[in-house]
N, C-alpha and C. Protein backbone atom coordinates (compact mmCIF):
# COMPACT_ATOMS: atom_id res chain seq x y z
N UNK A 1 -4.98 6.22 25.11
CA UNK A 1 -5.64 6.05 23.83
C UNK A 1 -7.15 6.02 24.04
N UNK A 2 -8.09 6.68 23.19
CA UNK A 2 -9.22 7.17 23.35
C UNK A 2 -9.69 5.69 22.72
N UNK A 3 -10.73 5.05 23.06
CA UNK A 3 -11.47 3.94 22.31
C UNK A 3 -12.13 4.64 21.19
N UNK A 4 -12.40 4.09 20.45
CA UNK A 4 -13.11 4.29 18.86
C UNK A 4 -14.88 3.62 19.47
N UNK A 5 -15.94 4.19 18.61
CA UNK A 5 -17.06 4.01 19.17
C UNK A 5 -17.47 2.67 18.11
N UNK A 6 -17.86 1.61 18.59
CA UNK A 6 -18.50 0.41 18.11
C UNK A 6 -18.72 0.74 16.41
N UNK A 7 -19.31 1.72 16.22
CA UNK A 7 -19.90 1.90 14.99
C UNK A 7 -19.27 2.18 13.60
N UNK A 8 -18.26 3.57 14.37
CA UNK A 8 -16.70 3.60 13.88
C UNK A 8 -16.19 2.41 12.98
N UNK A 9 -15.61 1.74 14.32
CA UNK A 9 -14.87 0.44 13.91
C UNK A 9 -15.77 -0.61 13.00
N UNK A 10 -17.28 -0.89 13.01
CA UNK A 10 -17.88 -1.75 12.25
C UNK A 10 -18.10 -0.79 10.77
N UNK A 11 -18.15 0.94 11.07
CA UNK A 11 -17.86 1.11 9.69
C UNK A 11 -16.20 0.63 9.08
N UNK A 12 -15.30 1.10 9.59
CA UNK A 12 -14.14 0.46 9.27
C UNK A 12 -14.51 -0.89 8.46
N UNK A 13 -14.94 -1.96 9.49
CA UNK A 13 -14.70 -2.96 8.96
C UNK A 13 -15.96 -3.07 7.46
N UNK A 14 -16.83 -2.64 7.78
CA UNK A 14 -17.50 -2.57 6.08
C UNK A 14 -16.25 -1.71 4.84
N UNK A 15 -15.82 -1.03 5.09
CA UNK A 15 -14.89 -0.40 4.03
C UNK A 15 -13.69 -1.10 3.11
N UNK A 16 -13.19 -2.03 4.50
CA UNK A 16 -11.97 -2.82 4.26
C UNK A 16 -12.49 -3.63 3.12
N UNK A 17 -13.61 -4.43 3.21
CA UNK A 17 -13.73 -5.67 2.43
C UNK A 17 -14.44 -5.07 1.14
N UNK A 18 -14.78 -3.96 0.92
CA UNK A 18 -15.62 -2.98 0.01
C UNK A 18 -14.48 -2.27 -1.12
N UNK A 19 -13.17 -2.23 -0.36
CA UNK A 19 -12.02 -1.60 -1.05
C UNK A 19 -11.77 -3.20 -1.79
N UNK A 20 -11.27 -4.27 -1.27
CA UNK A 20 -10.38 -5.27 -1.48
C UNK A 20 -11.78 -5.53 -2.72
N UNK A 21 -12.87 -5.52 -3.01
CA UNK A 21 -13.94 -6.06 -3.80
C UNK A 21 -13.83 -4.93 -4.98
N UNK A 22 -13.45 -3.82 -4.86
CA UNK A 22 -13.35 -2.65 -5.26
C UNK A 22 -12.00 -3.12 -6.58
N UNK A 23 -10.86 -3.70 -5.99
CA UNK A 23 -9.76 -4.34 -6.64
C UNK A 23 -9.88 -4.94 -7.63
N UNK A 24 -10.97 -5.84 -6.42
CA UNK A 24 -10.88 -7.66 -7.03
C UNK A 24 -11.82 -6.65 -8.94
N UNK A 25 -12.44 -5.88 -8.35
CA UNK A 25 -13.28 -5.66 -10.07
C UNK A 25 -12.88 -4.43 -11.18
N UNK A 26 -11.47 -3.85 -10.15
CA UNK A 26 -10.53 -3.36 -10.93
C UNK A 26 -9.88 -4.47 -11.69
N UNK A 27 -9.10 -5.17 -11.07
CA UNK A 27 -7.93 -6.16 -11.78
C UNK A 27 -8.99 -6.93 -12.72
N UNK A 28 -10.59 -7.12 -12.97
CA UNK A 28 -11.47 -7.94 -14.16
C UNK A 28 -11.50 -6.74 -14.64
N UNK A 29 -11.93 -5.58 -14.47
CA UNK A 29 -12.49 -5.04 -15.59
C UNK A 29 -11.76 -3.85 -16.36
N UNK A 30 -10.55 -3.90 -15.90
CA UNK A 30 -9.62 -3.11 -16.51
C UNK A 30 -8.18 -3.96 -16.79
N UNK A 31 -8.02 -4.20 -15.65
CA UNK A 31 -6.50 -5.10 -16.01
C UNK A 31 -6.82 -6.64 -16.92
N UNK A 32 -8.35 -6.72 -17.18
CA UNK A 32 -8.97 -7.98 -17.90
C UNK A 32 -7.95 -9.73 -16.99
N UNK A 33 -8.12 -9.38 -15.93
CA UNK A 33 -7.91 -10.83 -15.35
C UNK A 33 -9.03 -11.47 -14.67
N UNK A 34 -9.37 -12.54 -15.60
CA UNK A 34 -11.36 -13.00 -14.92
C UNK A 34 -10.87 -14.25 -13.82
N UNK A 35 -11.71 -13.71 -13.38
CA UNK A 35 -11.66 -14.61 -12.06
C UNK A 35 -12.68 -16.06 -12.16
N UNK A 36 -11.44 -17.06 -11.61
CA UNK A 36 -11.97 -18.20 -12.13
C UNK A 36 -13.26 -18.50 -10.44
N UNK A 37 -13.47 -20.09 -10.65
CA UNK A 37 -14.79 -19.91 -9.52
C UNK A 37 -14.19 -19.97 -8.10
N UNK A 38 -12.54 -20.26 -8.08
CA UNK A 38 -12.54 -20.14 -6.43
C UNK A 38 -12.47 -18.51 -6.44
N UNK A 39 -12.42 -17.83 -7.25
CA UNK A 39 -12.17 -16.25 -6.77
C UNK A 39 -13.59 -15.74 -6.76
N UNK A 40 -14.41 -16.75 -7.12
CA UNK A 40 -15.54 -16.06 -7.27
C UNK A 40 -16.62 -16.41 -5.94
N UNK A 41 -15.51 -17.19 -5.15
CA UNK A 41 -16.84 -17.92 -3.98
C UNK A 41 -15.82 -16.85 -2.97
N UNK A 42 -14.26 -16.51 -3.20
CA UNK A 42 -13.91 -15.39 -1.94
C UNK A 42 -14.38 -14.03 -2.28
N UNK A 43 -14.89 -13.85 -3.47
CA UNK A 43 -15.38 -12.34 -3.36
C UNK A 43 -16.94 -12.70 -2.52
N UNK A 44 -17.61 -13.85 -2.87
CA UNK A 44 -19.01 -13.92 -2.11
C UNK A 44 -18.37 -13.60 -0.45
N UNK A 45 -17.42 -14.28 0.29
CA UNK A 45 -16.98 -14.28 1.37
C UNK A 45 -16.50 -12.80 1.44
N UNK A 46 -16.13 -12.41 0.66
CA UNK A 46 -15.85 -10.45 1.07
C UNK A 46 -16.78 -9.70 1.09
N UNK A 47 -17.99 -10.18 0.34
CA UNK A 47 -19.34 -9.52 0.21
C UNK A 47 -19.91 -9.59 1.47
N UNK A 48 -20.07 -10.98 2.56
CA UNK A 48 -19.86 -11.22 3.01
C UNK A 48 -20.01 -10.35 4.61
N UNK A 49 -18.81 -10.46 4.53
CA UNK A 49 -18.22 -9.74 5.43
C UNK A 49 -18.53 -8.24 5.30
N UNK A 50 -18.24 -7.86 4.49
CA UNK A 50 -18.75 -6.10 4.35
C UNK A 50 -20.33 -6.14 4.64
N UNK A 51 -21.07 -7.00 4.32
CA UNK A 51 -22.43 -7.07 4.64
C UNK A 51 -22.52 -6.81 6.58
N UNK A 52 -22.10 -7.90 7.04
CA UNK A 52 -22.28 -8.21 8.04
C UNK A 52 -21.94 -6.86 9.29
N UNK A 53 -20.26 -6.47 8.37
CA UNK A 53 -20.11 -5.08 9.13
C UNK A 53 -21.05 -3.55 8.87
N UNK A 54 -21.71 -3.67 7.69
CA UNK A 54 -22.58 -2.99 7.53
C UNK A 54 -23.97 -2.44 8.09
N UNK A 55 -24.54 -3.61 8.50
CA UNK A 55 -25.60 -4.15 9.39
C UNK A 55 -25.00 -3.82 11.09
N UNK A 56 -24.12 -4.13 11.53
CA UNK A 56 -23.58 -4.36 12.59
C UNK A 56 -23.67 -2.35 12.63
N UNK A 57 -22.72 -1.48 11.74
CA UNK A 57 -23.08 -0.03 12.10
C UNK A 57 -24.22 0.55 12.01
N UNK A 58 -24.94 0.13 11.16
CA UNK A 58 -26.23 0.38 11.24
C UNK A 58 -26.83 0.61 12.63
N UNK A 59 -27.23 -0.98 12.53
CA UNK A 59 -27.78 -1.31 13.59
C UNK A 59 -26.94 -0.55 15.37
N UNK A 60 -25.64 -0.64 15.33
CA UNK A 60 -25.08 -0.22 16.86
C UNK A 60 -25.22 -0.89 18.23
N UNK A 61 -25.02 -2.19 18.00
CA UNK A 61 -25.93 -3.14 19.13
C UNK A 61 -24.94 -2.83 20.42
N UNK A 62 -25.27 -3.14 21.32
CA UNK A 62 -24.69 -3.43 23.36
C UNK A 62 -24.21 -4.72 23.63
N UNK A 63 -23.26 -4.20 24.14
CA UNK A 63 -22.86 -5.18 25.02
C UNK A 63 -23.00 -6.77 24.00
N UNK A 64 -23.11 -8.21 24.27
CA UNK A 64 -23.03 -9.35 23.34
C UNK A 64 -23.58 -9.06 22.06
N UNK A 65 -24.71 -8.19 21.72
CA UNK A 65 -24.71 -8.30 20.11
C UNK A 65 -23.20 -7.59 19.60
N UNK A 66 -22.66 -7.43 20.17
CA UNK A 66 -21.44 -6.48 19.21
C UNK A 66 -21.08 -7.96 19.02
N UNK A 67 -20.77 -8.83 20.12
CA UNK A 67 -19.83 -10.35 19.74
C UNK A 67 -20.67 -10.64 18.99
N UNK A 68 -22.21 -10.69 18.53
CA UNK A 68 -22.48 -11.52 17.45
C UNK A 68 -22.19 -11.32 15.87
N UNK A 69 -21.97 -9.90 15.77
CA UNK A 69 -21.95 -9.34 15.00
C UNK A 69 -20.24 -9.89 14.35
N UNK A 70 -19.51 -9.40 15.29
CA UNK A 70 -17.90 -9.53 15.43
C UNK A 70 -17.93 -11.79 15.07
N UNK A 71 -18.16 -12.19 15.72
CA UNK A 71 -18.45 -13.76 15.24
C UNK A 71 -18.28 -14.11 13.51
N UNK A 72 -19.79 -13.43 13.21
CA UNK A 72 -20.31 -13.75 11.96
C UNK A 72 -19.17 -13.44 11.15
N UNK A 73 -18.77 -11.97 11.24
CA UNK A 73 -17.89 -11.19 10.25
C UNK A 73 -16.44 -12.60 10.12
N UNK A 74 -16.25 -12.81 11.47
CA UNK A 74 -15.04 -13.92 11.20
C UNK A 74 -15.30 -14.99 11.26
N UNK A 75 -16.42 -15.64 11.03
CA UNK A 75 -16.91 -16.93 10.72
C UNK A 75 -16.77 -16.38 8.78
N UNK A 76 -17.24 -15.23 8.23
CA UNK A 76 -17.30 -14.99 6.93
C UNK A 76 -15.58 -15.13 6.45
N UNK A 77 -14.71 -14.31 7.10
CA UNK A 77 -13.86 -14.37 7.03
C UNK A 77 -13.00 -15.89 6.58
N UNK A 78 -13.19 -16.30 7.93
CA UNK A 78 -12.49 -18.13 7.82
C UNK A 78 -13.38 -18.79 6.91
N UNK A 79 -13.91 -18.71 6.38
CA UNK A 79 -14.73 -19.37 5.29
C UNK A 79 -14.06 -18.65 4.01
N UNK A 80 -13.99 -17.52 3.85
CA UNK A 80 -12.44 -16.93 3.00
C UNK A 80 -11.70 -17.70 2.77
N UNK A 81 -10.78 -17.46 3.87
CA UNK A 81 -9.63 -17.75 4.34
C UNK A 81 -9.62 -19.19 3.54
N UNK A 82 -10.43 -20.15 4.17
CA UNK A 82 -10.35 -21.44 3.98
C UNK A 82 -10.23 -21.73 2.23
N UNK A 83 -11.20 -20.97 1.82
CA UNK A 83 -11.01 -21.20 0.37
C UNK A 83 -10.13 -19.99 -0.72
N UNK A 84 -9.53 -19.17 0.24
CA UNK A 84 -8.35 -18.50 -0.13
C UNK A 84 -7.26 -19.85 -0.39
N UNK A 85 -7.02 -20.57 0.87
CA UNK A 85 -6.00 -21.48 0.95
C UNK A 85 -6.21 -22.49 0.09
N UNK A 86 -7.10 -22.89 0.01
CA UNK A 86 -7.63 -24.30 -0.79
C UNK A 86 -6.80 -23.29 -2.55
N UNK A 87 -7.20 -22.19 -2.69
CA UNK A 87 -6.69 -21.68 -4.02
C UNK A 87 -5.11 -21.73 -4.41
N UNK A 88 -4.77 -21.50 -3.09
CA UNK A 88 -2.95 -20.81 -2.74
C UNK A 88 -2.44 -22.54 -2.96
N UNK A 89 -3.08 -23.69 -2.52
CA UNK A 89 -2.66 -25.15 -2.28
C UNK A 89 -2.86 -25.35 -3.74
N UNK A 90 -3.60 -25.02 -4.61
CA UNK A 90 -3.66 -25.78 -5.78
C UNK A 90 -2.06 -25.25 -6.64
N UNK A 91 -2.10 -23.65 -6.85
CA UNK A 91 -1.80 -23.52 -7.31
C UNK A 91 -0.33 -23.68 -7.10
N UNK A 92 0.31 -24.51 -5.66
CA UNK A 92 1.37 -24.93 -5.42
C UNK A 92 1.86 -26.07 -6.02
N UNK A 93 0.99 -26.61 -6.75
CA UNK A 93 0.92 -28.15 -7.12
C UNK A 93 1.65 -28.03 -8.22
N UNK A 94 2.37 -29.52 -8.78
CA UNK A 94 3.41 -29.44 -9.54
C UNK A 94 2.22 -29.60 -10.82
N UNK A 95 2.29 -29.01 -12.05
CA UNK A 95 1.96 -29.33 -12.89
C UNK A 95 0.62 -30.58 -13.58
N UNK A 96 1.75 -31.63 -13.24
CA UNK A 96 1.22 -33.05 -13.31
C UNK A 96 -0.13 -33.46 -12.46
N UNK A 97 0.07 -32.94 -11.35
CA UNK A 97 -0.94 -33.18 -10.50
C UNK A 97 -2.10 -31.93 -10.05
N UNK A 98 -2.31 -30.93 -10.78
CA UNK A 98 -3.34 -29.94 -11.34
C UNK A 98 -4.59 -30.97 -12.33
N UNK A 99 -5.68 -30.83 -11.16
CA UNK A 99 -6.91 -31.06 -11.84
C UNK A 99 -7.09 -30.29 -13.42
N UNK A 100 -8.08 -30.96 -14.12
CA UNK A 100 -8.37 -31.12 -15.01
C UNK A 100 -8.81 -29.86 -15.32
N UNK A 101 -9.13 -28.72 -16.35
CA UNK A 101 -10.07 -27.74 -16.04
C UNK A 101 -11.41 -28.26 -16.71
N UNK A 102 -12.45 -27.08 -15.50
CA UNK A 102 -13.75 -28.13 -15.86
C UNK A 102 -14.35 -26.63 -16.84
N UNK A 103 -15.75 -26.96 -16.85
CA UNK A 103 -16.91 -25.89 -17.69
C UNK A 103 -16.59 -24.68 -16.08
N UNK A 104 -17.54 -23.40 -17.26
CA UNK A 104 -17.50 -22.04 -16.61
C UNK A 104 -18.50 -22.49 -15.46
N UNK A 105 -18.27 -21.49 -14.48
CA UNK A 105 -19.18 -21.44 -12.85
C UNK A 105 -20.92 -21.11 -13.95
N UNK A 106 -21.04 -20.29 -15.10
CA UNK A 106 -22.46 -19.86 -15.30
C UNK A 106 -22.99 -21.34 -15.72
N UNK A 107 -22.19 -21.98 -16.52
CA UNK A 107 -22.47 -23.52 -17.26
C UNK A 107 -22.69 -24.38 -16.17
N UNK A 108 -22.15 -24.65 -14.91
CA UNK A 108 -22.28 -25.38 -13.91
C UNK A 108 -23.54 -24.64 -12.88
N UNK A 109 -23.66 -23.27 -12.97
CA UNK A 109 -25.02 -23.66 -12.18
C UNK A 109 -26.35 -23.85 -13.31
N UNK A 110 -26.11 -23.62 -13.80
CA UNK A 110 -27.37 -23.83 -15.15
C UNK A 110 -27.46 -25.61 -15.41
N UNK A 111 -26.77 -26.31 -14.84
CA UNK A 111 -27.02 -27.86 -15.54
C UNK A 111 -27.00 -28.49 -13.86
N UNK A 112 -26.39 -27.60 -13.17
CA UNK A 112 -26.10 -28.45 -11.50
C UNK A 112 -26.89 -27.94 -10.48
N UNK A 113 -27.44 -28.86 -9.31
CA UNK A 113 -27.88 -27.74 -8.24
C UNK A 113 -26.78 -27.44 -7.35
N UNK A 114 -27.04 -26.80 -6.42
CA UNK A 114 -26.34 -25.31 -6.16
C UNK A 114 -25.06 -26.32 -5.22
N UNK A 115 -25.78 -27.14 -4.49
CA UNK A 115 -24.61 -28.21 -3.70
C UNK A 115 -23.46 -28.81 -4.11
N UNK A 116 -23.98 -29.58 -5.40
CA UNK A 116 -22.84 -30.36 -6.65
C UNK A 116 -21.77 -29.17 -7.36
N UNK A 117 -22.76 -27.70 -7.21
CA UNK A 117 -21.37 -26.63 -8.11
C UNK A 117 -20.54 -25.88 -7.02
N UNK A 118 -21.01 -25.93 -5.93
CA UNK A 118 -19.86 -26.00 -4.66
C UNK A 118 -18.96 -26.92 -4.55
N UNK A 119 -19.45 -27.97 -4.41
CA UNK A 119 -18.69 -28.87 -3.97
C UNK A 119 -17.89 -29.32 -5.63
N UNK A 120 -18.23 -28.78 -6.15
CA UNK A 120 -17.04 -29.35 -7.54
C UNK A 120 -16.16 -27.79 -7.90
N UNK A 121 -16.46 -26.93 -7.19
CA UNK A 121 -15.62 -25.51 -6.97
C UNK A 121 -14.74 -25.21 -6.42
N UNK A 122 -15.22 -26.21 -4.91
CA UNK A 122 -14.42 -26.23 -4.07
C UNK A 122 -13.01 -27.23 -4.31
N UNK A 123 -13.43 -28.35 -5.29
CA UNK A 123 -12.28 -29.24 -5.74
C UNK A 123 -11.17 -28.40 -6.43
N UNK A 124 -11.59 -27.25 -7.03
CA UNK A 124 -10.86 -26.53 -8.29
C UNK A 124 -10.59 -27.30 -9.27
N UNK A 125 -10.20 -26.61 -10.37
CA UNK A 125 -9.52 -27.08 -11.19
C UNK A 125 -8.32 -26.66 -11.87
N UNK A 126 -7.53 -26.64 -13.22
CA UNK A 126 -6.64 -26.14 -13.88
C UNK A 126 -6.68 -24.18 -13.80
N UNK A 127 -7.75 -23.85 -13.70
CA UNK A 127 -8.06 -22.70 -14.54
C UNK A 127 -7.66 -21.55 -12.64
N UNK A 128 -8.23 -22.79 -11.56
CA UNK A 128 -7.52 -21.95 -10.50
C UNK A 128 -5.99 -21.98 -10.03
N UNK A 129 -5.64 -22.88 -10.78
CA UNK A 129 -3.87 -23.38 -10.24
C UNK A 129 -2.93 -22.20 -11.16
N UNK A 130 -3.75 -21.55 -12.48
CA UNK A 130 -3.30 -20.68 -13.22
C UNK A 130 -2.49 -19.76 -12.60
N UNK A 131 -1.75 -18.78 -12.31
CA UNK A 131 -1.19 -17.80 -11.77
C UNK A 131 -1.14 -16.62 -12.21
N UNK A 132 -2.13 -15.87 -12.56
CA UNK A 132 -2.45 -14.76 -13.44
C UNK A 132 -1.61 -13.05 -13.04
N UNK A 133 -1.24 -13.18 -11.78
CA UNK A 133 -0.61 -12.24 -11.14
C UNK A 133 -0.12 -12.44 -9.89
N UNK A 134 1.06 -11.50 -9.49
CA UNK A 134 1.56 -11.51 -8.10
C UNK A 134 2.37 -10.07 -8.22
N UNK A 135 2.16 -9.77 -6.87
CA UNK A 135 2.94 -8.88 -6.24
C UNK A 135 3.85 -9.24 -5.01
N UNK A 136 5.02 -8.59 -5.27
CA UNK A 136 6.18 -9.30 -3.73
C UNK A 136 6.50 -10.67 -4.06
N UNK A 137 6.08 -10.96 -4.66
CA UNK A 137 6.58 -12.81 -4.72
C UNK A 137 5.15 -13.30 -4.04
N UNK A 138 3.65 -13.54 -4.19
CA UNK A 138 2.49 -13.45 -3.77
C UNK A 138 1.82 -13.35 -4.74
N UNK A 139 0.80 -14.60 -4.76
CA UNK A 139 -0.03 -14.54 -5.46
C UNK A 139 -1.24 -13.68 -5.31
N UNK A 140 -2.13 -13.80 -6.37
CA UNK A 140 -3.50 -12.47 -5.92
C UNK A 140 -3.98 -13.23 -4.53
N UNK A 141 -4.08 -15.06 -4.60
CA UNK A 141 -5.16 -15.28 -3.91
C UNK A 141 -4.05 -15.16 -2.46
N UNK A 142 -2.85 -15.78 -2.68
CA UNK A 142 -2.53 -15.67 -1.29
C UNK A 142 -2.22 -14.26 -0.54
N UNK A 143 -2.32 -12.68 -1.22
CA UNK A 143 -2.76 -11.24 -0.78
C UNK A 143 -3.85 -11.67 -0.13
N UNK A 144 -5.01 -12.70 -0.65
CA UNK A 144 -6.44 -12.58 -0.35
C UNK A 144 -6.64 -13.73 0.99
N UNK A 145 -5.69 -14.28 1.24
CA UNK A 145 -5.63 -15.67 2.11
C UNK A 145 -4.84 -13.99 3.35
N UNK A 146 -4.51 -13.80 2.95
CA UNK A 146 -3.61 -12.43 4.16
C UNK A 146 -4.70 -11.32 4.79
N UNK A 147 -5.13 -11.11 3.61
CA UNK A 147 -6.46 -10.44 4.00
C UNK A 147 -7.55 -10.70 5.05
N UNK A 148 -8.11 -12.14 4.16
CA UNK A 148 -9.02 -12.49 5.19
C UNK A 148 -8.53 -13.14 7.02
N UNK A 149 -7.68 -13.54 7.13
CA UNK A 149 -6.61 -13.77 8.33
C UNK A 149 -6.55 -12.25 9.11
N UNK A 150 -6.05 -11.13 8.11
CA UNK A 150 -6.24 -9.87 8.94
C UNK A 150 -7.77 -9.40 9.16
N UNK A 151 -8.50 -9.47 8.17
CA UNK A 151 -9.81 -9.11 8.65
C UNK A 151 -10.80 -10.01 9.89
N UNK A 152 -9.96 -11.19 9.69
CA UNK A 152 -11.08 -12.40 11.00
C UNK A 152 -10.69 -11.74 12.07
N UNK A 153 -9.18 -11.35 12.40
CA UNK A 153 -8.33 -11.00 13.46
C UNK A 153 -9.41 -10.02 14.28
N UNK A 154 -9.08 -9.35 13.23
CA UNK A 154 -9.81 -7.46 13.40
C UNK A 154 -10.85 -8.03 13.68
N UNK A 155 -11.93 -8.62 13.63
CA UNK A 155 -13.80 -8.82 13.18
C UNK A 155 -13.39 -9.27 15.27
N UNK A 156 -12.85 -9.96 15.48
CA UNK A 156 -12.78 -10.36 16.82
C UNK A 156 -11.78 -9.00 18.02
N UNK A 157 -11.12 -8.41 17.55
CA UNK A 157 -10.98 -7.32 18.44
C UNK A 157 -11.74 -6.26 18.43
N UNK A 158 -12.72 -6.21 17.29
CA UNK A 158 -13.77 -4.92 17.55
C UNK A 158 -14.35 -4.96 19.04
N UNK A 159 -15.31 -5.48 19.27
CA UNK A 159 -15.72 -5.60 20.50
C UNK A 159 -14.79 -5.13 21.59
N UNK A 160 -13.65 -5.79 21.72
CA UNK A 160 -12.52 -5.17 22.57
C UNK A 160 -12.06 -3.43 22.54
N UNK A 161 -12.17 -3.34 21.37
CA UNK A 161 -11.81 -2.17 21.08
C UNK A 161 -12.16 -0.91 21.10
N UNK A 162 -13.76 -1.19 20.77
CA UNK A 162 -14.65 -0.25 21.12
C UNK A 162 -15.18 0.21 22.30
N UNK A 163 -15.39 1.21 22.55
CA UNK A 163 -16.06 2.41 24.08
C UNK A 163 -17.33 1.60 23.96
N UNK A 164 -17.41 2.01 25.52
CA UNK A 164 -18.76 1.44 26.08
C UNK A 164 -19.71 2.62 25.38
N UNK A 165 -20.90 2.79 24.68
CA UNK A 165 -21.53 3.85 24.85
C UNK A 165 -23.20 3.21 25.90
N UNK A 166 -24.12 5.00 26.19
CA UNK A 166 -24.43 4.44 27.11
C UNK A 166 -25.80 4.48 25.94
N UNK A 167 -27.08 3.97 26.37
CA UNK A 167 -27.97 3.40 25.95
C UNK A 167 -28.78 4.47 25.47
């Protein structure tokens, strides 16, 4: 098997998270399903990530910048991930014990600073426990909890994967 060249694969990985963002604003702006604020802090984390792999082909770094590059992308990732799950956990919750729903993410940064509308985003509320769609027996967010798990994976075998090129 021929290695794929660094740049290749970091374009790859800009595409992946560019398609899944590509979705996420199909399923709002055609299938009209709005995304409440935890979907709105994993599309920042897909932005994210496509950023990071973007920069990374660009740029074409040697030898350890590829790991820094490969790091970030799955540090973006597990920061996903994490609040993929935090979404997939609410919306497991029985009824009774589903937070309250609060005001819109635009109403909360307009009256909050930026720390207090994280950290009260990150609590969720009613409006993320909602279940607006699934495919396979799968919710959107837990597709998106799968995603980012496959993309951290990937963000850490690039480096491995890719040909030495020479300078």
């Amino acid at each position: 098997m021929t290695p794929i060249s660094f740049r290749g694969l970091a374009f790859a990985g800009f595409l992946l998270p560019t398609f899944a963002m590509a979705f996420a604003l199909y399923l709002q702006y055609v299938l009209h399903l709005e995304p409440c604020p935890l979907c709105i802090f994993q599309r920042v984390a897909m932005i994210a990530i496509a950023l990071v792999w973007l920069l990374a082909a660009i740029h074409g770094p040697q030898g350890a910048g590829r790991w820094v590059y490969s790091v970030f992308a799955a540090a973006a990732a597990a920061a996903g991930g994490a609040i993929a799950w935090r979404h997939v956990w609410l919306q497991g919750l029985p009824p009774e014990e589903v937070p309250a729903c609060g005001p819109s993410l635009d109403y909360m940064l307009d009256i909050q600073p930026l720390n207090e509308v994280i950290a009260t985003v990150l609590k969720g509320d009613g409006d993320c426990a909602a279940i607006e769609g699934a495919f396979l027996g799968l919710s959107i967010p837990a597709w998106t909890l799968i995603a980012f798990v496959g993309l951290a994976l990937a963000s850490l075998l690039v480096p491995r994967l890719s040909r030495r090129e020479a300078i």
